[in-house]
N, C-alpha and C. Protein backbone atom coordinates (compact mmCIF):
# COMPACT_ATOMS: atom_id res chain seq x y z
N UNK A 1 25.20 -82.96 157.32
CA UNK A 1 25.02 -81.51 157.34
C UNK A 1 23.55 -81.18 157.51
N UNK A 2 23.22 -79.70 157.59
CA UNK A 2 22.13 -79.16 157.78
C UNK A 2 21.33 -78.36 156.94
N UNK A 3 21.76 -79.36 155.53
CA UNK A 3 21.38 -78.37 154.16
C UNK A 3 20.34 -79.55 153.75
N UNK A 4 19.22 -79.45 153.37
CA UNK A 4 18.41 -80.64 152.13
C UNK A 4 18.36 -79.77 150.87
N UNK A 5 17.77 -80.01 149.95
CA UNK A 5 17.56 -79.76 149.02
C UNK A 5 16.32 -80.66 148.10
N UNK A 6 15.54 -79.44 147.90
CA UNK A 6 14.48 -80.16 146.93
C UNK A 6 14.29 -79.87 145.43
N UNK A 7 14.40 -81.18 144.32
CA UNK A 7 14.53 -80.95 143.16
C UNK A 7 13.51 -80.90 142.85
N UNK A 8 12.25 -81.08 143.04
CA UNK A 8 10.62 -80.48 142.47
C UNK A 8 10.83 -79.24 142.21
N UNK A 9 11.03 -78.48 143.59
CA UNK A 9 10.93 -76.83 143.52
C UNK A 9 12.06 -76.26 143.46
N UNK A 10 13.28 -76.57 143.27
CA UNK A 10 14.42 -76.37 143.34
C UNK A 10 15.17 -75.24 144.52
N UNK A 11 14.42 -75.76 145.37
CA UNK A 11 15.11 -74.77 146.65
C UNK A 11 15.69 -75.49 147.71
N UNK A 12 17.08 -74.79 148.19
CA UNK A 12 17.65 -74.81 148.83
C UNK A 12 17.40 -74.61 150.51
N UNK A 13 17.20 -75.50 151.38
CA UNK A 13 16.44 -75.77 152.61
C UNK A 13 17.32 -75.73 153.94
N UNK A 14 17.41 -74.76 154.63
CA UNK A 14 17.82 -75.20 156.06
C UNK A 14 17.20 -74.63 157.31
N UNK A 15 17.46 -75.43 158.48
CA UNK A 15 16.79 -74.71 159.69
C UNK A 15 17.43 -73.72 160.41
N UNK A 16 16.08 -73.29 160.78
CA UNK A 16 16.91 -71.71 161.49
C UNK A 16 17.76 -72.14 163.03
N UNK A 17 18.83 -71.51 162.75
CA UNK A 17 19.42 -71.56 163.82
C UNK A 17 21.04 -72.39 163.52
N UNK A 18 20.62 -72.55 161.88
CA UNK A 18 21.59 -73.04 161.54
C UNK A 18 22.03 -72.73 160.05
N UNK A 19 21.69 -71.93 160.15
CA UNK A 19 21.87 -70.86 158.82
C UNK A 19 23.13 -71.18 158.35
N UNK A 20 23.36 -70.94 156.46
CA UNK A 20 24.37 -70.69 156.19
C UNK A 20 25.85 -69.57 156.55
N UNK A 21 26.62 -69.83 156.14
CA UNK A 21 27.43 -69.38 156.88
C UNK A 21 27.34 -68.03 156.14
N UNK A 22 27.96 -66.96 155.92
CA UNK A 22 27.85 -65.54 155.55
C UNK A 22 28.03 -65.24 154.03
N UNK A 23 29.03 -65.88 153.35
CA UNK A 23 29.15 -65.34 151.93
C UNK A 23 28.35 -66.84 151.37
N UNK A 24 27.97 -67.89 151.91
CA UNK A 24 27.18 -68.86 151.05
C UNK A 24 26.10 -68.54 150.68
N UNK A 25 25.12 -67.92 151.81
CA UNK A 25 23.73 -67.57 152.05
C UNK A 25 24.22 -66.68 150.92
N UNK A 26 24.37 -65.88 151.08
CA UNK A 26 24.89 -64.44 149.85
C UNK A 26 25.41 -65.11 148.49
N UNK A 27 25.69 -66.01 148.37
CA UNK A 27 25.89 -66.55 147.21
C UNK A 27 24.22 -67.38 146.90
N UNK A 28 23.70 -67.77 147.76
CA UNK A 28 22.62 -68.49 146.96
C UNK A 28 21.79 -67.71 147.02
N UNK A 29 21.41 -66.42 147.58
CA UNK A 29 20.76 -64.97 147.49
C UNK A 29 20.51 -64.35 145.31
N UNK A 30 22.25 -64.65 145.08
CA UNK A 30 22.33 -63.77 144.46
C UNK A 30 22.13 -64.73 142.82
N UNK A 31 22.22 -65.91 143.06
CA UNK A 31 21.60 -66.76 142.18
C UNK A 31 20.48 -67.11 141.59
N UNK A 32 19.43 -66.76 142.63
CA UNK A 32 18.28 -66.91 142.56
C UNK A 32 17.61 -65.22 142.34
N UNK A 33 18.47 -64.34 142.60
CA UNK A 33 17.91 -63.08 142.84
C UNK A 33 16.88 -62.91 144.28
N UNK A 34 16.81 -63.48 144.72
CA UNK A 34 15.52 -63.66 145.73
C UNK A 34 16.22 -63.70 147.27
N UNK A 35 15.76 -63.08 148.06
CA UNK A 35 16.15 -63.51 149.47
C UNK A 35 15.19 -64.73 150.18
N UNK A 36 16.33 -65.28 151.28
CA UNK A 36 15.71 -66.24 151.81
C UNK A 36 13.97 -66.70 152.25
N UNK A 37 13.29 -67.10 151.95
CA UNK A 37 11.95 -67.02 152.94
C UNK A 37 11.86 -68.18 153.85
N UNK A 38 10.72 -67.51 154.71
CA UNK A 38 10.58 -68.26 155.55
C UNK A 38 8.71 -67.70 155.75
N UNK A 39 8.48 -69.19 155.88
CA UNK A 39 6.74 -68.94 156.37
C UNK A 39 6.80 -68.66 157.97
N UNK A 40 5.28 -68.37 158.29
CA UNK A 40 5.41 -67.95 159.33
C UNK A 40 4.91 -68.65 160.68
N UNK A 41 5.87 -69.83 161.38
CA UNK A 41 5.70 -70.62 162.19
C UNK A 41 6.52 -71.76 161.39
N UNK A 42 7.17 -71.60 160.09
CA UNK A 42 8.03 -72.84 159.65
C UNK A 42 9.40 -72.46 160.16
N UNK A 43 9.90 -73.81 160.84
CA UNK A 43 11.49 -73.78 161.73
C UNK A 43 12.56 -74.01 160.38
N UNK A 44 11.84 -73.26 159.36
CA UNK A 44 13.18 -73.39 158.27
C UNK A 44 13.10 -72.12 157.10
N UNK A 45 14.52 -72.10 156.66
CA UNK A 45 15.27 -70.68 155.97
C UNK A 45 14.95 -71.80 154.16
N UNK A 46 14.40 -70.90 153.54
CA UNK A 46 13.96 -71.94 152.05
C UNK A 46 14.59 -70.83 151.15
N UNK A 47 15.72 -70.91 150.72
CA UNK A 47 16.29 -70.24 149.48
C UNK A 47 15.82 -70.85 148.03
N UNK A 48 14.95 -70.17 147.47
CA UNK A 48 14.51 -70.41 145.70
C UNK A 48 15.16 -70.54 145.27
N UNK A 49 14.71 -71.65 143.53
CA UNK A 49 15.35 -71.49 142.38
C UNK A 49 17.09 -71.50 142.73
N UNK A 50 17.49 -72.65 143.58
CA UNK A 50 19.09 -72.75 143.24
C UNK A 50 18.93 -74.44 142.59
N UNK A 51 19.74 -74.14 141.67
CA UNK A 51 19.92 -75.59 140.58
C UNK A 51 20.53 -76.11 141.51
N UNK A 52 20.30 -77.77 141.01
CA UNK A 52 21.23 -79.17 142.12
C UNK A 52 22.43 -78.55 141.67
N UNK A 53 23.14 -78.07 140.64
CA UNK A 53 24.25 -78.42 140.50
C UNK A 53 24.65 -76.87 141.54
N UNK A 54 24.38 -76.27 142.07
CA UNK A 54 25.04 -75.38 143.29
C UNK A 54 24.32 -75.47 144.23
N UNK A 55 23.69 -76.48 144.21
CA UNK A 55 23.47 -77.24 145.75
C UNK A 55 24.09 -78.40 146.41
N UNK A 56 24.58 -78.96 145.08
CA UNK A 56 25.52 -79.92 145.48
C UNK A 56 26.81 -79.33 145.67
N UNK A 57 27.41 -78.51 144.95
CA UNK A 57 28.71 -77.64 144.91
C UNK A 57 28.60 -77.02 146.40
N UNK A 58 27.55 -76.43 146.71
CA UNK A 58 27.53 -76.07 148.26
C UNK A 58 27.85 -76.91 149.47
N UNK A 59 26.82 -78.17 149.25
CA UNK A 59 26.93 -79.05 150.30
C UNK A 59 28.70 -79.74 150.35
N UNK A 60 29.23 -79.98 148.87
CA UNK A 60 30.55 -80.21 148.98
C UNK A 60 31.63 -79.22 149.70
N UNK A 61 31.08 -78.26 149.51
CA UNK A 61 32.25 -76.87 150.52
C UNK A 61 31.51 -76.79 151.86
N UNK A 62 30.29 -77.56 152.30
CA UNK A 62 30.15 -76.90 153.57
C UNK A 62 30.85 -78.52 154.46
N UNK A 63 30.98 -79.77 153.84
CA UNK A 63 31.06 -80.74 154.00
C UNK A 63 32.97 -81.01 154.39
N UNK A 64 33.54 -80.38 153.33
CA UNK A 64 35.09 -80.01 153.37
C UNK A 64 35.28 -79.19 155.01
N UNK A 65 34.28 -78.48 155.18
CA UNK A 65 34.84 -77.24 156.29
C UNK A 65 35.02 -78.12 157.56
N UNK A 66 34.29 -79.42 157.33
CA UNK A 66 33.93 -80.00 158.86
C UNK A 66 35.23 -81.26 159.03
């Protein structure tokens, strides 16, 4: 898949163009309280503050879809 995840900073990582799908992104939106960022010239969507344990729960439902 097209998700990483980093446990230092605990954010949730993907590249643009391959965005989560519609109610996931919105689910890890609303976890963190925070919308996605993105720097400016970085080819990636960095969702904050989502714990491994609903990053792994994610990657398991985006992993099922395929």
């Amino acid at each position: 898949t097209l998700v990483g995840y980093n446990s230092e900073t605990e954010s949730l990582v993907v590249p643009l163009g391959a965005e989560l799908p519609g109610l996931y992104g919105r689910a890890m939106s609303l976890m963190s309280g925070q919308l996605p960022l993105r720097a400016q010239g970085d080819p990636f969507l960095v969702y904050p503050m989502v714990s491994a344990e609903a990053a792994e729960r994610l990657y398991g439902l985006l992993v099922e879809r395929t």
